[in-house]
PDB file of N, CA and C in Angstrom:
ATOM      1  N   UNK A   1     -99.280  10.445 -54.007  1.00  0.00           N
ATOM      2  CA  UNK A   1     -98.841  10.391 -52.631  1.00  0.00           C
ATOM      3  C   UNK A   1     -97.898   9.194 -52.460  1.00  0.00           C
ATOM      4  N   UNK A   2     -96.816   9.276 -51.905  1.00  0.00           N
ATOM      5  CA  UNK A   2     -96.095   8.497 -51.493  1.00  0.00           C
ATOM      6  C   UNK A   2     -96.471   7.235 -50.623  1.00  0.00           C
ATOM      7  N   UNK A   3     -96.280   6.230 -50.969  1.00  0.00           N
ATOM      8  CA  UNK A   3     -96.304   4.705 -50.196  1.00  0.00           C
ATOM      9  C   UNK A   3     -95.838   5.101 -48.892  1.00  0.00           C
ATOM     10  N   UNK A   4     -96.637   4.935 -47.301  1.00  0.00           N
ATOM     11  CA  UNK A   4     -95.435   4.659 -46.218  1.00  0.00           C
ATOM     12  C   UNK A   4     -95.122   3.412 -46.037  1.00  0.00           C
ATOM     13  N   UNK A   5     -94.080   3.354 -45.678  1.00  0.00           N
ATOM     14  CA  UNK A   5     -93.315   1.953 -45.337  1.00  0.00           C
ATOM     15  C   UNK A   5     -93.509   1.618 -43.661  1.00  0.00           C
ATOM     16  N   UNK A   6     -93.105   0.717 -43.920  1.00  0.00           N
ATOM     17  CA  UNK A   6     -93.031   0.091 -41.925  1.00  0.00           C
ATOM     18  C   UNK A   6     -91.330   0.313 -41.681  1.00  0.00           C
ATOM     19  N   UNK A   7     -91.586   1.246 -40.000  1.00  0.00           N
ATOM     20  CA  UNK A   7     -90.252   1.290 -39.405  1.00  0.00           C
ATOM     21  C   UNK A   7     -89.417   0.497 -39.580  1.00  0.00           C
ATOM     22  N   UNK A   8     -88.266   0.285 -40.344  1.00  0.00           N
ATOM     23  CA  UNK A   8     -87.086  -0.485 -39.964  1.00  0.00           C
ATOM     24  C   UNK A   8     -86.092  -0.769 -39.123  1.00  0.00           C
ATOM     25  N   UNK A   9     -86.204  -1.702 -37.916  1.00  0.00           N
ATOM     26  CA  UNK A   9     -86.436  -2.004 -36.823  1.00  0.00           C
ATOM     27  C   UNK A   9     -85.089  -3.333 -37.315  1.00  0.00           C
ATOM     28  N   UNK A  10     -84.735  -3.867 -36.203  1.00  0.00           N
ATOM     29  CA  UNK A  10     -83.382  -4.281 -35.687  1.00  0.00           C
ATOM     30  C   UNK A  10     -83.803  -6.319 -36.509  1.00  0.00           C
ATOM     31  N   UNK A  11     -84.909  -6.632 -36.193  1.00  0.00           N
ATOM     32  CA  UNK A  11     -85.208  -7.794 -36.566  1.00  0.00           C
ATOM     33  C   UNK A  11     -85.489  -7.627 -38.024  1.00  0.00           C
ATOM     34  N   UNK A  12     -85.686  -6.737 -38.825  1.00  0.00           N
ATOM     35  CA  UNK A  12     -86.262  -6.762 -40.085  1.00  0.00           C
ATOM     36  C   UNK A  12     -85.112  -7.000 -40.952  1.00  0.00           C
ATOM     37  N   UNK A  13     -84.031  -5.939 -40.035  1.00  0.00           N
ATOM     38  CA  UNK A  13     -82.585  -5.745 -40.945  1.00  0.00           C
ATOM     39  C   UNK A  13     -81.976  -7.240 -40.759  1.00  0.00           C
ATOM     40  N   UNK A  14     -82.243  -8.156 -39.480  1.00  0.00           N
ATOM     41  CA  UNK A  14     -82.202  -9.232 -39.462  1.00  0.00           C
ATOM     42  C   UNK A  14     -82.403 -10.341 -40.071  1.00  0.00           C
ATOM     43  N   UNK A  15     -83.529 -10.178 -40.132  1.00  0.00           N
ATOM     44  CA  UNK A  15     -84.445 -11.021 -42.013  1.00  0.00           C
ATOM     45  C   UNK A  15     -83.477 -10.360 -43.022  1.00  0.00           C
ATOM     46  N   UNK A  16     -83.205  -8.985 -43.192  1.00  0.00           N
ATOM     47  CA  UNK A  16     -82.768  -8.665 -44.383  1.00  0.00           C
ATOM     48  C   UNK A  16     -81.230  -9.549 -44.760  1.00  0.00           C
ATOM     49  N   UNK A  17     -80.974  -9.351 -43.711  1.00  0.00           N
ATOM     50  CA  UNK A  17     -79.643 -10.164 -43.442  1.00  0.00           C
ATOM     51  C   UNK A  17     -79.395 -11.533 -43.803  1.00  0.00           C
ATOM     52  N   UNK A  18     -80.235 -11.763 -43.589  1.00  0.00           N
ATOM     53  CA  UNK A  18     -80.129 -13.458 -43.874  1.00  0.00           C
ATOM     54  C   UNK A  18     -81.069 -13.763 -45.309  1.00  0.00           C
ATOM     55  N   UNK A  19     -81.772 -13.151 -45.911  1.00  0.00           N
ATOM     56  CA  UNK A  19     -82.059 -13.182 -47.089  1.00  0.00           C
ATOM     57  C   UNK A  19     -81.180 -12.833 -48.191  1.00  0.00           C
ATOM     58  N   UNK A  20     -80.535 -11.989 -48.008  1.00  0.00           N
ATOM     59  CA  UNK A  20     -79.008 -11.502 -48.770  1.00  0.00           C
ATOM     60  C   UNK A  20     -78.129 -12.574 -48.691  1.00  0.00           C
ATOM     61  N   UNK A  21     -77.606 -13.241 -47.455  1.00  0.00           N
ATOM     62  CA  UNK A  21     -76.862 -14.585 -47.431  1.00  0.00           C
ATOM     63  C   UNK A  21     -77.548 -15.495 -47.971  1.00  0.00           C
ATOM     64  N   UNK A  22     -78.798 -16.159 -47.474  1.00  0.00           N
ATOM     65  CA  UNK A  22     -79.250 -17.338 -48.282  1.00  0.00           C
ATOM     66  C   UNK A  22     -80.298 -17.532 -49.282  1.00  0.00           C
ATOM     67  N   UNK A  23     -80.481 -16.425 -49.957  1.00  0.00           N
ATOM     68  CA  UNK A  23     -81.204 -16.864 -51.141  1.00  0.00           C
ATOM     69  C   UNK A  23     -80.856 -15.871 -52.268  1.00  0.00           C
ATOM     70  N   UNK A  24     -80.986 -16.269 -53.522  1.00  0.00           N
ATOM     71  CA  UNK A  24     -80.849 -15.562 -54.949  1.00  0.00           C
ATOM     72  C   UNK A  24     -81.511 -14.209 -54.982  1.00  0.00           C
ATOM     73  N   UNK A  25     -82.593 -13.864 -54.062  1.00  0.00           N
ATOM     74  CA  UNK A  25     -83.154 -13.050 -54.615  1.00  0.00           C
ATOM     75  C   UNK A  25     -82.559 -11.418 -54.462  1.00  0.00           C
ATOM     76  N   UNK A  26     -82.968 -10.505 -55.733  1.00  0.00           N
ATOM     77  CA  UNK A  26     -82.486  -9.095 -55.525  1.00  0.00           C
ATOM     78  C   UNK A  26     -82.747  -8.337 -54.789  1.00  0.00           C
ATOM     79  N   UNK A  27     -82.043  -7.144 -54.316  1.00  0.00           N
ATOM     80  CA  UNK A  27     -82.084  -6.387 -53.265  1.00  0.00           C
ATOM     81  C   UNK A  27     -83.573  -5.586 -53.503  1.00  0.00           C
ATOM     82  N   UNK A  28     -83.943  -5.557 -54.538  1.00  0.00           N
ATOM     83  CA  UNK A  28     -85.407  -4.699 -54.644  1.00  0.00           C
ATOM     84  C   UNK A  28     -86.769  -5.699 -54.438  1.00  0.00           C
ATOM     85  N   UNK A  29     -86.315  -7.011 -54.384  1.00  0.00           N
ATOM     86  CA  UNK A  29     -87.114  -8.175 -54.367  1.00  0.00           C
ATOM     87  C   UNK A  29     -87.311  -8.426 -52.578  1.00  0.00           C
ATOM     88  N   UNK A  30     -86.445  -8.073 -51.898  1.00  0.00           N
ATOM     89  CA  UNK A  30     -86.406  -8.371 -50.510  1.00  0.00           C
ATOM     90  C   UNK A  30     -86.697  -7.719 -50.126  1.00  0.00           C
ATOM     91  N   UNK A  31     -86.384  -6.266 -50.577  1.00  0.00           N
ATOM     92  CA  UNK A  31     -87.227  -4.737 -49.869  1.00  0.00           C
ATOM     93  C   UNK A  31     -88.881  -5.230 -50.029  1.00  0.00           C
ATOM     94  N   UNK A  32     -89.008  -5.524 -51.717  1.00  0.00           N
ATOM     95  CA  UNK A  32     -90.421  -6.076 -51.448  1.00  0.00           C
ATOM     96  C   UNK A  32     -91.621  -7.129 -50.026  1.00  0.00           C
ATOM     97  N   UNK A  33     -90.597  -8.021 -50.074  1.00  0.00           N
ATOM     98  CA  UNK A  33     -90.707  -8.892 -49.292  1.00  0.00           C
ATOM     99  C   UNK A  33     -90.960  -8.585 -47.834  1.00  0.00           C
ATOM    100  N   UNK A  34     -90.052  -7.007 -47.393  1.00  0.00           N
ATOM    101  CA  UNK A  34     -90.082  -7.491 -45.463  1.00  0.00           C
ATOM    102  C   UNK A  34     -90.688  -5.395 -45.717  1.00  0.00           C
ATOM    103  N   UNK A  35     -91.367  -4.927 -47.329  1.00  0.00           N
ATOM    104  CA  UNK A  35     -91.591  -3.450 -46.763  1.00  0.00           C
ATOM    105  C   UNK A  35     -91.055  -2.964 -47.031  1.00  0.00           C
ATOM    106  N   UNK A  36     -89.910  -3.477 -47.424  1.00  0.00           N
ATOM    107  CA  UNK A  36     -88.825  -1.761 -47.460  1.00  0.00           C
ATOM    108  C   UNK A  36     -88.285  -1.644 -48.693  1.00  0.00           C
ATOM    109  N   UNK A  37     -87.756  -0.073 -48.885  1.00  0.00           N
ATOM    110  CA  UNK A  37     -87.049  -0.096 -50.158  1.00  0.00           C
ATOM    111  C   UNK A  37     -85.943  -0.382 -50.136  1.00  0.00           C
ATOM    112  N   UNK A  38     -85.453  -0.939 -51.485  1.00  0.00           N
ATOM    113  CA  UNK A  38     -83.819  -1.552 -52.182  1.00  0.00           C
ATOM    114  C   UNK A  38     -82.936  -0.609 -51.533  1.00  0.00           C
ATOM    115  N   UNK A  39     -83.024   0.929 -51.479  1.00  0.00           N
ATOM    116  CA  UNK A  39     -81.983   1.994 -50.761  1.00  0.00           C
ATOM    117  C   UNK A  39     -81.852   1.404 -49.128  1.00  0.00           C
ATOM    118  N   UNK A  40     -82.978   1.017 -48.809  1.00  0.00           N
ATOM    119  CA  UNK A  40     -82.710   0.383 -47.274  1.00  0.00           C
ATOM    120  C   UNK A  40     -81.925  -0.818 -46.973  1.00  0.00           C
ATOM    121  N   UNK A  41     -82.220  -1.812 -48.351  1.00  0.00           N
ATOM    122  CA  UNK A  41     -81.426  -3.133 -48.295  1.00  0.00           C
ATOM    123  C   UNK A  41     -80.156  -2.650 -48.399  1.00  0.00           C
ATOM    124  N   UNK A  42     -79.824  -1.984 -49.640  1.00  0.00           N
ATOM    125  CA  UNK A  42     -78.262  -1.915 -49.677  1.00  0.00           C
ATOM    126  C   UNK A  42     -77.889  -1.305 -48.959  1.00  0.00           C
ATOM    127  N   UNK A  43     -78.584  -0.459 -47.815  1.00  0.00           N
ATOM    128  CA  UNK A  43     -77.752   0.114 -46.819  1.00  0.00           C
ATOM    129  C   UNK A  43     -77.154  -0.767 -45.679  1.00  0.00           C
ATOM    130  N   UNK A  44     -77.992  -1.851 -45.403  1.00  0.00           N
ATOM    131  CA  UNK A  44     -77.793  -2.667 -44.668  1.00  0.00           C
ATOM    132  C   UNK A  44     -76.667  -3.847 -44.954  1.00  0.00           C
ATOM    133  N   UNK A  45     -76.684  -3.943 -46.530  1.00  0.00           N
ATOM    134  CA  UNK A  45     -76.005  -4.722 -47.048  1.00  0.00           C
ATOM    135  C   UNK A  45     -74.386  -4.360 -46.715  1.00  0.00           C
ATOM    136  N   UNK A  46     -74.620  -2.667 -47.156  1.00  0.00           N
ATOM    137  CA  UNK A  46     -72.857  -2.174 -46.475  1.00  0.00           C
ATOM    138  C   UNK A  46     -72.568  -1.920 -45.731  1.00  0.00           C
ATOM    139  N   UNK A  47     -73.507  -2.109 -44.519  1.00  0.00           N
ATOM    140  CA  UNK A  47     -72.896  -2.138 -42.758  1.00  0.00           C
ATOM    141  C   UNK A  47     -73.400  -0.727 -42.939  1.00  0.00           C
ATOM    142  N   UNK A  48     -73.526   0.246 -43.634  1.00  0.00           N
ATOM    143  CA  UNK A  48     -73.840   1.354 -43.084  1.00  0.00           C
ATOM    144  C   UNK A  48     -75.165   1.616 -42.252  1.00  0.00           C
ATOM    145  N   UNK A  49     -76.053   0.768 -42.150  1.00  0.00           N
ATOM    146  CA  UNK A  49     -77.219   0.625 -41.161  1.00  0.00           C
ATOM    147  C   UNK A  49     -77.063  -0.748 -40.143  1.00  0.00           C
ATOM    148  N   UNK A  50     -77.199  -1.267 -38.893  1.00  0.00           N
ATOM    149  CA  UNK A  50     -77.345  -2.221 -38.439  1.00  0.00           C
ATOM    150  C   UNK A  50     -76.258  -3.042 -38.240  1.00  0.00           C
ATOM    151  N   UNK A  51     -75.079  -2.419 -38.395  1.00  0.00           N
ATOM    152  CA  UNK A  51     -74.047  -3.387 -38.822  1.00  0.00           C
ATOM    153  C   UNK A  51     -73.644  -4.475 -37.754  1.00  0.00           C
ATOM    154  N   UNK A  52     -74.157  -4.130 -36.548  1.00  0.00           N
ATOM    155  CA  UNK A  52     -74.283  -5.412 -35.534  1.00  0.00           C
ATOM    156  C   UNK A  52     -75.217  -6.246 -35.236  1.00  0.00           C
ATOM    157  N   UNK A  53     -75.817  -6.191 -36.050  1.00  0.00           N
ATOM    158  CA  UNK A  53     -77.266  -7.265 -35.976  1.00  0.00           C
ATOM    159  C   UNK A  53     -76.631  -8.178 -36.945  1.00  0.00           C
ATOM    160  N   UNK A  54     -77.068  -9.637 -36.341  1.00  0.00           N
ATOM    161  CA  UNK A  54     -76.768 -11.170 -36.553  1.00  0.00           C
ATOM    162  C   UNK A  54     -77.843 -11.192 -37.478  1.00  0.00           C
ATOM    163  N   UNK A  55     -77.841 -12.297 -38.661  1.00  0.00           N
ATOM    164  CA  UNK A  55     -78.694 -12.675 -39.512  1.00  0.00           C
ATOM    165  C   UNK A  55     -79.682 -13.706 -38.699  1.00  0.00           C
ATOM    166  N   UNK A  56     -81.154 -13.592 -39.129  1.00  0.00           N
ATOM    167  CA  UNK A  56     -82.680 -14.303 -38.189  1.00  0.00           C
ATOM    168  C   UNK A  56     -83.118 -14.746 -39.262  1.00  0.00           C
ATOM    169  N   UNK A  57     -83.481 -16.348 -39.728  1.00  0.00           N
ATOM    170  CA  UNK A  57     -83.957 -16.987 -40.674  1.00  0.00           C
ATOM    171  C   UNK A  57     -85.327 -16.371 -41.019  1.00  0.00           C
ATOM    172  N   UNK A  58     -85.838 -16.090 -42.283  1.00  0.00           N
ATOM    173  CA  UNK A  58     -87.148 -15.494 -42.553  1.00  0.00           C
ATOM    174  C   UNK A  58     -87.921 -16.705 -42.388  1.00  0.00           C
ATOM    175  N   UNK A  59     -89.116 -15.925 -41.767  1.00  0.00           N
ATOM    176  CA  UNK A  59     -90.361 -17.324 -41.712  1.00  0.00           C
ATOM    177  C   UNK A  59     -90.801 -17.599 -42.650  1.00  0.00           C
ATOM    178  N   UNK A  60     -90.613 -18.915 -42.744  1.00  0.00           N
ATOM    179  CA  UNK A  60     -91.180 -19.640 -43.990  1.00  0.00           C
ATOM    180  C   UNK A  60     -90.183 -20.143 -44.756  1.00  0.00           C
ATOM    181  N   UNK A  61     -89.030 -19.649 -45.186  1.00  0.00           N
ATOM    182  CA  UNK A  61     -88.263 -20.354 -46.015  1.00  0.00           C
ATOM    183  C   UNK A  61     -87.044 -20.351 -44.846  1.00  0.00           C
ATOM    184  N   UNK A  62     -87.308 -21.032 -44.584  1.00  0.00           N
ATOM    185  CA  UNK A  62     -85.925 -21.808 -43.551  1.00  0.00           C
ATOM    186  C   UNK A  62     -85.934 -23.565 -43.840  1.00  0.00           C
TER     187      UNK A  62
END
């Protein structure tokens, strides 16, 4: 059976956002991180999801 994930929602792509700008880690490493899968990061990564949402520092590593 398939894993469900948590809705990806406007603040997450937000975190995603700003984890892609400020830290090393890979796109399958951050999906880890906020829930979601790597196909969701890089969607976000190419504007094709969210593309007007501002980057929101992740809690904890700010």
């Amino acid at each position: 059976m398939a894993r469900r994930r948590l809705p990806l929602n406007e603040q997450t792509a937000a975190y995603i956002k700003w984890l892609l700008l400020n830290t090393n880690l890979y796109q399958d490493q951050i999906g880890a991180l906020v829930d979601q899968n790597q196909g969701r990061v890089s969607e976000i990564k190419s504007g094709e999801r969210f593309r007007d949402v501002k980057p929101l520092p992740y809690p904890g590593l700010t």
